[in-house]
N, C-alpha and C. Protein backbone atom coordinates (compact mmCIF):
# COMPACT_ATOMS: atom_id res chain seq x y z
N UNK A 1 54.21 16.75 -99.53
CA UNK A 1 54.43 15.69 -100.49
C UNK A 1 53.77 16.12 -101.81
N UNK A 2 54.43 16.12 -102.75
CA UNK A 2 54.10 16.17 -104.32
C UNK A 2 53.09 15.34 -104.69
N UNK A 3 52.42 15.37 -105.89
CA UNK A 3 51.70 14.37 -106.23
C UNK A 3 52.42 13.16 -106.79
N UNK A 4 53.89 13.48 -107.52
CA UNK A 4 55.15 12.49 -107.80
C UNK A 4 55.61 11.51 -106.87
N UNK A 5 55.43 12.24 -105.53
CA UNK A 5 56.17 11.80 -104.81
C UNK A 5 55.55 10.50 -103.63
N UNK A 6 56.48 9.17 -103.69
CA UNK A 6 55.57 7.70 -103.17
C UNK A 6 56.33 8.02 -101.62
N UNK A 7 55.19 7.90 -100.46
CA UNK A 7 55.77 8.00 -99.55
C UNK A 7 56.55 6.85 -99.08
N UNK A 8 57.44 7.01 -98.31
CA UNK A 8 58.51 6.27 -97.90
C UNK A 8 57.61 4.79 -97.11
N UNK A 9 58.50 3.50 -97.34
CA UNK A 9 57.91 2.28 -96.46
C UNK A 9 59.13 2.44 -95.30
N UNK A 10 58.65 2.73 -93.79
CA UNK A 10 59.59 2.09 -92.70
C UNK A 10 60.15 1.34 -92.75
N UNK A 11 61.44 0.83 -92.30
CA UNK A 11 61.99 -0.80 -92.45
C UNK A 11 61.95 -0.60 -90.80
N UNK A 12 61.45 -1.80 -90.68
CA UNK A 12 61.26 -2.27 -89.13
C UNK A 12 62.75 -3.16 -88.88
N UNK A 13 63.16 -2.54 -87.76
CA UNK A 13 64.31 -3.07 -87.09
C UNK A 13 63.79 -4.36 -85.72
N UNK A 14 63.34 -5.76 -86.48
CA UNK A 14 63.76 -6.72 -85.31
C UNK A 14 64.30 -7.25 -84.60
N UNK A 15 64.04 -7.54 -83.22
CA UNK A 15 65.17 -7.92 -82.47
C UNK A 15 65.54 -9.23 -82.67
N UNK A 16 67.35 -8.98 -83.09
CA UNK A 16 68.09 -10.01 -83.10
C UNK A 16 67.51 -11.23 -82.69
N UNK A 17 67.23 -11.77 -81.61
CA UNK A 17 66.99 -12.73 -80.98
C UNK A 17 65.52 -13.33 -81.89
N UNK A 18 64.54 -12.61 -82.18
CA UNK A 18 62.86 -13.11 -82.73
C UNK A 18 63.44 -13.44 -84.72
N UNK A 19 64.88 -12.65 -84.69
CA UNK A 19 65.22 -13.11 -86.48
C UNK A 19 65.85 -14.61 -86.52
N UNK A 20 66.29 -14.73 -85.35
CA UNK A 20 67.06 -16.04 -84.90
C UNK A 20 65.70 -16.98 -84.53
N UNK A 21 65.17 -16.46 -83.88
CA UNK A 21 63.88 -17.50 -83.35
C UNK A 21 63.31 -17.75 -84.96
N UNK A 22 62.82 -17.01 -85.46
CA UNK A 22 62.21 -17.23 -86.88
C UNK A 22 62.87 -18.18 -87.75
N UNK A 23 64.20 -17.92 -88.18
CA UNK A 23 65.00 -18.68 -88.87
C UNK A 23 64.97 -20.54 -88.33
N UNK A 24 64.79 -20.63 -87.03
CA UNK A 24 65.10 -21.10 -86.73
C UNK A 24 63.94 -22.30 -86.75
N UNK A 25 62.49 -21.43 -86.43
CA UNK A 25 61.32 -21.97 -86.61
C UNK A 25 60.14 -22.16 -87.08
N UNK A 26 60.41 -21.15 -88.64
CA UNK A 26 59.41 -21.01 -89.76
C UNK A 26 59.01 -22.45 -90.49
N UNK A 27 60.56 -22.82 -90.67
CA UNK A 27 60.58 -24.43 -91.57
C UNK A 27 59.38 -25.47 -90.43
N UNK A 28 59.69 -25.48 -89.49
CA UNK A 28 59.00 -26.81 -89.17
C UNK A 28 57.13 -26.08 -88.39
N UNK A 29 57.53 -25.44 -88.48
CA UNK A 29 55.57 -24.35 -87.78
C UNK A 29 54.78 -24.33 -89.39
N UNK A 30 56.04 -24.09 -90.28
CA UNK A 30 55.18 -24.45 -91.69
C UNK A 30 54.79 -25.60 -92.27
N UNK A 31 55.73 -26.52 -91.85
CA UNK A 31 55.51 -28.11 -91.81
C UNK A 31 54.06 -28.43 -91.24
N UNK A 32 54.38 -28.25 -89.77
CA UNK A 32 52.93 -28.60 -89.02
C UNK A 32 51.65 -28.06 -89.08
N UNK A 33 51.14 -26.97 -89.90
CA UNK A 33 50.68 -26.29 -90.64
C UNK A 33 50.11 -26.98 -91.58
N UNK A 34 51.06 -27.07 -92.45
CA UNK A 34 50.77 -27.74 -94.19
C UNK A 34 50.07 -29.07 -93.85
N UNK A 35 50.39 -29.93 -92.61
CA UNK A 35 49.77 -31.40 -92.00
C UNK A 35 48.36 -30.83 -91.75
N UNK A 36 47.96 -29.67 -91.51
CA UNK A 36 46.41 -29.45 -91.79
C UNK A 36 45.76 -28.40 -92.59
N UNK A 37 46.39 -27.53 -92.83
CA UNK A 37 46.01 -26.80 -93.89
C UNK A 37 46.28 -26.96 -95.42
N UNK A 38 45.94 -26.22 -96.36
CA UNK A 38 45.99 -26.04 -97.81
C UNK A 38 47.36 -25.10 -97.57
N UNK A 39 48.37 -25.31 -98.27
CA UNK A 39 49.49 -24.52 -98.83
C UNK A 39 49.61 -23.07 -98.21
N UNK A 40 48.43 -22.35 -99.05
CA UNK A 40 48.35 -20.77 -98.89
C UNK A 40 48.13 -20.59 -97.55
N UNK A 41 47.16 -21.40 -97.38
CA UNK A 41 46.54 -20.92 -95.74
C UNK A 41 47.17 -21.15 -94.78
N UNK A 42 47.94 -22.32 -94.76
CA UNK A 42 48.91 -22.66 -93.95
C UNK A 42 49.92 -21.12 -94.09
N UNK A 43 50.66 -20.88 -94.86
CA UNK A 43 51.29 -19.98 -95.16
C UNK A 43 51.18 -18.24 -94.44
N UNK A 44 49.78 -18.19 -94.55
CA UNK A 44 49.23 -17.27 -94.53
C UNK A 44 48.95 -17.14 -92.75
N UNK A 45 48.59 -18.66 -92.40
CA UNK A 45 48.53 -18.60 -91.03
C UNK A 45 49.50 -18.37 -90.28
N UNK A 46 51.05 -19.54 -90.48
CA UNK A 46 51.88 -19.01 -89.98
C UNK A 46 52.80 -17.44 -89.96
N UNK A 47 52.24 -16.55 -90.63
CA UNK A 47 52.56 -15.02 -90.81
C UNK A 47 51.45 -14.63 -89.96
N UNK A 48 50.62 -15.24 -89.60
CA UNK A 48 50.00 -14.57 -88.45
C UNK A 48 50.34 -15.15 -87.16
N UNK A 49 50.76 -15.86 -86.71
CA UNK A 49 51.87 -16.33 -85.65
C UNK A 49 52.51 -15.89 -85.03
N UNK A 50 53.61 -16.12 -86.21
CA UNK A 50 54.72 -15.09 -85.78
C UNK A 50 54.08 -13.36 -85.77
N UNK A 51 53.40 -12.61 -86.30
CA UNK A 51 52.93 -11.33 -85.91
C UNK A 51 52.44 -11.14 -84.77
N UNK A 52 52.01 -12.44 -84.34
CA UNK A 52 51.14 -11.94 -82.82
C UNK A 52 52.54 -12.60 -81.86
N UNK A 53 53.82 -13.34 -82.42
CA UNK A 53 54.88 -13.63 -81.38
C UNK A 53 55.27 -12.05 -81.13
N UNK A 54 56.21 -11.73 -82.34
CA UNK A 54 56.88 -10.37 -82.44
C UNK A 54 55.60 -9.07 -81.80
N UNK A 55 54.45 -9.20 -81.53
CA UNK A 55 53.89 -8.35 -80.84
C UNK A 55 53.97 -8.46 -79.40
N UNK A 56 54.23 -9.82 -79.10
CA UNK A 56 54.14 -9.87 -77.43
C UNK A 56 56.03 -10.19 -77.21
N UNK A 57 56.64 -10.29 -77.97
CA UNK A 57 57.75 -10.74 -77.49
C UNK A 57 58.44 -10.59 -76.57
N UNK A 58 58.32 -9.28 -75.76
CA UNK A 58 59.11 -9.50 -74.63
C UNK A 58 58.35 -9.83 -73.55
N UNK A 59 57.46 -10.41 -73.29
CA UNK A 59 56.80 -11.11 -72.56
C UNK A 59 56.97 -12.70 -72.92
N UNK A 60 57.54 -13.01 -73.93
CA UNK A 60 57.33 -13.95 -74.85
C UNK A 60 58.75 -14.56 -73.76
N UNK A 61 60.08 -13.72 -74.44
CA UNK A 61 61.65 -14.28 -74.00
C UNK A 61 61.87 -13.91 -72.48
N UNK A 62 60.31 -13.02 -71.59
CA UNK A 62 60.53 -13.16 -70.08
C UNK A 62 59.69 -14.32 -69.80
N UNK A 63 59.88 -15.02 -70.40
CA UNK A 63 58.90 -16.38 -69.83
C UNK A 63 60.01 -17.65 -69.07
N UNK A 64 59.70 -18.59 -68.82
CA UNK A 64 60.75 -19.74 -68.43
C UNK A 64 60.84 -20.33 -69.58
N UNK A 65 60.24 -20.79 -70.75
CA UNK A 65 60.26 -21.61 -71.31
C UNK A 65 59.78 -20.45 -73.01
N UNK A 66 59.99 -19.93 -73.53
CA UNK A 66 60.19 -18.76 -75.17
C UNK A 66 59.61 -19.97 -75.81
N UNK A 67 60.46 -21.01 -75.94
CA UNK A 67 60.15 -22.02 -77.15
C UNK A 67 58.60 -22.71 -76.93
N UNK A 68 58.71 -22.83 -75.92
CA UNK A 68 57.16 -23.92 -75.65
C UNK A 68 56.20 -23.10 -75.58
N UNK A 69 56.17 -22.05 -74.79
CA UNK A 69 55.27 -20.85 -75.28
C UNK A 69 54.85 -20.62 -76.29
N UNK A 70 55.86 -20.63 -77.46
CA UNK A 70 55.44 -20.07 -78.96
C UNK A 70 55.23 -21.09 -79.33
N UNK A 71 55.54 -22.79 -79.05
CA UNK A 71 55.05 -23.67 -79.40
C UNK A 71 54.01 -23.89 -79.26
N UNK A 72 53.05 -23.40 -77.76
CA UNK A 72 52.04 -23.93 -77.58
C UNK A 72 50.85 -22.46 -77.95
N UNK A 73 51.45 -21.81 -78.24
CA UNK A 73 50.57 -20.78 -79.00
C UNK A 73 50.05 -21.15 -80.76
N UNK A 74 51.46 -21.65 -81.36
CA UNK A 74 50.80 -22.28 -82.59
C UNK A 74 49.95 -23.25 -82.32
N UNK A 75 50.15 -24.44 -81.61
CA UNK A 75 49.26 -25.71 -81.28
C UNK A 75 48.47 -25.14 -81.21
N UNK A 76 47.79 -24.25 -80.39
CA UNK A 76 46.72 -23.89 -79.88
C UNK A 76 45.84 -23.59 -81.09
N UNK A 77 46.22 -22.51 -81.42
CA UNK A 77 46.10 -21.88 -82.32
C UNK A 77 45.66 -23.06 -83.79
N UNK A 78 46.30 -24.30 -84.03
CA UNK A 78 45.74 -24.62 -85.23
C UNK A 78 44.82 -25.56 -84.69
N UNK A 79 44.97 -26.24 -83.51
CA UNK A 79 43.48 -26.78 -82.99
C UNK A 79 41.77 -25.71 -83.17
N UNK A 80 42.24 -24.69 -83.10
CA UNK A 80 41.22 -24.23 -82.72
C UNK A 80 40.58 -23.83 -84.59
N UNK A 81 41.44 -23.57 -85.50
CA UNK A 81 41.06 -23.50 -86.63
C UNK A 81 41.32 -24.23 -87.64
N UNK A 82 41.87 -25.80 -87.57
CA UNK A 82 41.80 -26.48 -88.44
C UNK A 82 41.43 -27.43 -87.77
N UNK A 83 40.98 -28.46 -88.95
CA UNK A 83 40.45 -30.00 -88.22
C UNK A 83 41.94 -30.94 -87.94
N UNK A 84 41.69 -31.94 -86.88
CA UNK A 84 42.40 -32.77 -86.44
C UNK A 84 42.30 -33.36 -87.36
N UNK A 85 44.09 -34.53 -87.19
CA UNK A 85 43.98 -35.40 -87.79
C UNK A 85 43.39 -36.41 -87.24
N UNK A 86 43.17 -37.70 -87.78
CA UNK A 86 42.65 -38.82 -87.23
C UNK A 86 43.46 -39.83 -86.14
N UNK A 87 44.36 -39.03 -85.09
CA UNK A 87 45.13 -39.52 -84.43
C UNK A 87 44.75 -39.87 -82.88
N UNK A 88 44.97 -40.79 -82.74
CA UNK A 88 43.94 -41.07 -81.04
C UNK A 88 44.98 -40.88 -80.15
N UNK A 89 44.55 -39.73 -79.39
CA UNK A 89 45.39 -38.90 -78.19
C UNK A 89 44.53 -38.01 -77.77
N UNK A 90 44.34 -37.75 -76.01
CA UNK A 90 43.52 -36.79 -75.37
C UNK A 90 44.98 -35.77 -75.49
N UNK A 91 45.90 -36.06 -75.19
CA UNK A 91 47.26 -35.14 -75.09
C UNK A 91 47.52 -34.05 -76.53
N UNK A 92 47.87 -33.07 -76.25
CA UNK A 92 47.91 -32.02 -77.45
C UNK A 92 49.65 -32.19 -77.73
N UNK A 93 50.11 -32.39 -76.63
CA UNK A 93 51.70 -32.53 -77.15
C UNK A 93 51.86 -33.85 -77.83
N UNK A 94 51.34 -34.75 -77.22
CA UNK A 94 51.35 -36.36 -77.72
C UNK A 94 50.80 -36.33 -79.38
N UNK A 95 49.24 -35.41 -79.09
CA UNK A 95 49.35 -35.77 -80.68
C UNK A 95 50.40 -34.36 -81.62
N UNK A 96 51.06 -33.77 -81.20
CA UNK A 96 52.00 -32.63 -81.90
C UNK A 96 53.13 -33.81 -82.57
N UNK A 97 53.47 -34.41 -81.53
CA UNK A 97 54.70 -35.61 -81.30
C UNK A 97 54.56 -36.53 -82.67
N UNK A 98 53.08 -36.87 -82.66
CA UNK A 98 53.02 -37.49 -83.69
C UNK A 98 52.89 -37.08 -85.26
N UNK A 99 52.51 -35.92 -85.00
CA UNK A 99 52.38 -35.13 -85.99
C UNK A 99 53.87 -35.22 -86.93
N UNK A 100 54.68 -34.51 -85.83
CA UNK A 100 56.38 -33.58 -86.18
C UNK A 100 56.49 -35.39 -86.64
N UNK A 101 56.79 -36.04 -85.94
CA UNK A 101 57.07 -37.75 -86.36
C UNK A 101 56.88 -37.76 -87.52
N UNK A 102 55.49 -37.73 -87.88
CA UNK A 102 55.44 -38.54 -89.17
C UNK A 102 55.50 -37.67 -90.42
N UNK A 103 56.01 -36.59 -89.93
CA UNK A 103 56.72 -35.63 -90.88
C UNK A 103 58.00 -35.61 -91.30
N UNK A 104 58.78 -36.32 -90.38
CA UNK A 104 59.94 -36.88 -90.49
C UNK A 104 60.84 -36.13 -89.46
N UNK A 105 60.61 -35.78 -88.56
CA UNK A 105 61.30 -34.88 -87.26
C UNK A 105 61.93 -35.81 -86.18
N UNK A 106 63.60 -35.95 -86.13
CA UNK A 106 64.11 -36.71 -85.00
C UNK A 106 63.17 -36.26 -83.81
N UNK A 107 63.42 -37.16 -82.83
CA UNK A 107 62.54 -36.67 -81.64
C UNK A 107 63.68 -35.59 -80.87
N UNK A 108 65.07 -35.61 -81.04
CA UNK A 108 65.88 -34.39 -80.99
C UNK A 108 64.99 -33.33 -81.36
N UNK A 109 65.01 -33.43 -82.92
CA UNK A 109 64.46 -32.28 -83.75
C UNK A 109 63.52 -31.36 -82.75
N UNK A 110 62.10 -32.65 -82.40
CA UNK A 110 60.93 -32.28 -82.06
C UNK A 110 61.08 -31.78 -80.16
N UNK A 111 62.03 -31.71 -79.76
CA UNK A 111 62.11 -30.95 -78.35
C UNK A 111 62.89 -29.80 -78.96
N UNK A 112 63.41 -29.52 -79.42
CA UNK A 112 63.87 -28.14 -80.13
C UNK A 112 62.83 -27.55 -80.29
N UNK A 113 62.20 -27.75 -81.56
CA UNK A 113 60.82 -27.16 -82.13
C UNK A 113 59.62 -27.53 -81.04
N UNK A 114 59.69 -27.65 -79.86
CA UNK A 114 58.69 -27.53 -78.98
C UNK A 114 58.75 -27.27 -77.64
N UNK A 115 59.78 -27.12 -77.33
CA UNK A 115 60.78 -26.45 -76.49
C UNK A 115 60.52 -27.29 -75.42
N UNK A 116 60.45 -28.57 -75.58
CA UNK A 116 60.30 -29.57 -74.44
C UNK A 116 61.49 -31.10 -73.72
N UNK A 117 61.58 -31.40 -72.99
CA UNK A 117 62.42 -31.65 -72.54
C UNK A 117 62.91 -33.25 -73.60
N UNK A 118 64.16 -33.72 -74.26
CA UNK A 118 64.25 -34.34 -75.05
C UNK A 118 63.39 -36.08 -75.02
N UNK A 119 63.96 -36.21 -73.31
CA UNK A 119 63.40 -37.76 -72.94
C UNK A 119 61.69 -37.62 -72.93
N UNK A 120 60.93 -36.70 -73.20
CA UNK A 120 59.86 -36.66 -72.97
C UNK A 120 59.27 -37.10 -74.41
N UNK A 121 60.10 -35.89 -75.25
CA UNK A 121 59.55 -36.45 -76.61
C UNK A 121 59.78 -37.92 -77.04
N UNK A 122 61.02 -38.46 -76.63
CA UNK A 122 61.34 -39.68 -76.95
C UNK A 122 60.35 -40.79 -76.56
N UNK A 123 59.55 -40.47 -74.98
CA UNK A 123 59.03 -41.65 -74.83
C UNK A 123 57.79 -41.03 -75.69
N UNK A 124 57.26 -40.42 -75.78
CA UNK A 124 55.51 -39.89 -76.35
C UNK A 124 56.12 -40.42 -77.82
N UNK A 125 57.06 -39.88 -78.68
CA UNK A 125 57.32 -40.77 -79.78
C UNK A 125 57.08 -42.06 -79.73
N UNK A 126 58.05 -42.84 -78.87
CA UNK A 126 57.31 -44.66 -79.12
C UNK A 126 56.35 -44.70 -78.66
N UNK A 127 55.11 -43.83 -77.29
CA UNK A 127 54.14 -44.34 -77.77
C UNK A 127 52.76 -43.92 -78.41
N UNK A 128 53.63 -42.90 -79.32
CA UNK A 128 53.06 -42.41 -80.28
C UNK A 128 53.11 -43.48 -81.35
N UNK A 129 53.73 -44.25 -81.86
CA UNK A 129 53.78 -44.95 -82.57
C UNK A 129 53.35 -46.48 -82.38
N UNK A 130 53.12 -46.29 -81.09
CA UNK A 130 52.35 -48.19 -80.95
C UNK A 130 50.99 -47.53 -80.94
N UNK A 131 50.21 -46.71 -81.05
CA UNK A 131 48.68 -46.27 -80.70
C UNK A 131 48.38 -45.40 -82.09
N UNK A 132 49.10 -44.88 -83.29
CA UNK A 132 48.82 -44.58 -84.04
C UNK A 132 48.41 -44.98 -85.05
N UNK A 133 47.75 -44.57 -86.25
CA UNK A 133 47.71 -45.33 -87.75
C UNK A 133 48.43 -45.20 -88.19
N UNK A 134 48.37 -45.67 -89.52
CA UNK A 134 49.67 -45.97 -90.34
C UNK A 134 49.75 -44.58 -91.06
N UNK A 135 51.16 -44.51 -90.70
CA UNK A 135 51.73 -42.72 -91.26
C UNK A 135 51.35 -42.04 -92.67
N UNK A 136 51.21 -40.98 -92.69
CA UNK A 136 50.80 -40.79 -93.87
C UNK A 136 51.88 -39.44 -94.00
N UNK A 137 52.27 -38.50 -95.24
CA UNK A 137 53.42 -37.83 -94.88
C UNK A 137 52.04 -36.75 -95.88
N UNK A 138 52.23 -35.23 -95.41
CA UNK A 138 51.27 -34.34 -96.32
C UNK A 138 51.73 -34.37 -98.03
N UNK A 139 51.41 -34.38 -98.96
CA UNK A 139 51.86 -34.06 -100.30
C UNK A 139 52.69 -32.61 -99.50
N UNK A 140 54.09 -32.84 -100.64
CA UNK A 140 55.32 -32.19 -100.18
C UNK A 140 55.80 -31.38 -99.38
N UNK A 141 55.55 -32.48 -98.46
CA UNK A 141 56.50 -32.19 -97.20
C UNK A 141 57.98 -32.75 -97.41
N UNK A 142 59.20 -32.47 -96.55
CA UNK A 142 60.23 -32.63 -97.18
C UNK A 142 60.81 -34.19 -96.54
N UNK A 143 61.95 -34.30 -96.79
CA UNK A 143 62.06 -35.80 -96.21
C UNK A 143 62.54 -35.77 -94.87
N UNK A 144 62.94 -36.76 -94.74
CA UNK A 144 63.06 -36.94 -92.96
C UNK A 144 64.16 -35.79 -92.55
N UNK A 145 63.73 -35.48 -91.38
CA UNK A 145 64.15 -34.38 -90.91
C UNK A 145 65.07 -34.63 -89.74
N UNK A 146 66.35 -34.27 -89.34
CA UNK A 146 67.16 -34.61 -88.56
C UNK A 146 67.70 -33.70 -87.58
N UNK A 147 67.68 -32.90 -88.11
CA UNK A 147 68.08 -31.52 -87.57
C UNK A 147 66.91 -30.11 -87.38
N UNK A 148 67.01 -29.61 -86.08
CA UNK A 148 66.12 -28.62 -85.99
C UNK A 148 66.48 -27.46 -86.36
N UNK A 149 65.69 -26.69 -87.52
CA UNK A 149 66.44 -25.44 -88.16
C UNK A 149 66.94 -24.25 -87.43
């Protein structure tokens, strides 16, 4: 190599399936994120997420359940480094439920993005909502959400 000369950047070839998973689940992991972090950090966190998904991934899509896995790896994951909200639940999905909710996430939406079974979210939604406070939505987050990306 010359002193002219900039060495080449690799382009990493991902698998189909983790560009589809991404697309599919950056929007709302950044959502739930931004409900406890600052902007950047949120940002910054979810790129570390997904780096440690796409590192284990095929352990990830030999699992029974890909979605709830990577769901419950973020959960995990922002319990352990951001503060809770002020939501009364021993349950980590119950309070997720409420979370994606009052972000504006059909409870459709929120078994997509958590890879859990639909009637489950539905009931933890209502009674997520008779045991909660009054909703608060993060400064710009987007509006109600209907569809899972």
């Amino acid at each position: 190599m010359t002193p002219h000369t900039r060495p080449v950047t690799p382009t990493l070839a991902l698998p189909p399936a983790f560009e589809a998973f991404y697309t599919l689940h950056h929007t709302p992991y950044l959502d739930y994120a931004r409900a406890h972090l600052p902007l950047i950090e949120a940002t910054t966190f979810i790129n570390t997420v997904f780096g440690t998904l796409i590192s284990r991934w095929d352990t990830l899509v030999g699992s029974l359940n890909p979605t709830a896995e990577a769901w419950d790896h973020l959960s995990c994951q922002i319990r352990q480094n951001a503060p809770r909200l002020p939501v009364p639940s021993d349950c980590s999905l119950h309070y997720d439920v409420w979370v994606l909710t009052t972000l504006g996430y059909t409870a459709a939406a929120i078994a997509g993005i958590t890879g859990r079974d639909p009637s489950k979210i539905r009931y933890l939604s209502r009674t997520s909502a008779a045991s909660a406070p009054a909703r608060r939505t993060p400064q710009g987050s987007g509006a109600r959400r209907t569809a899972h990306r």
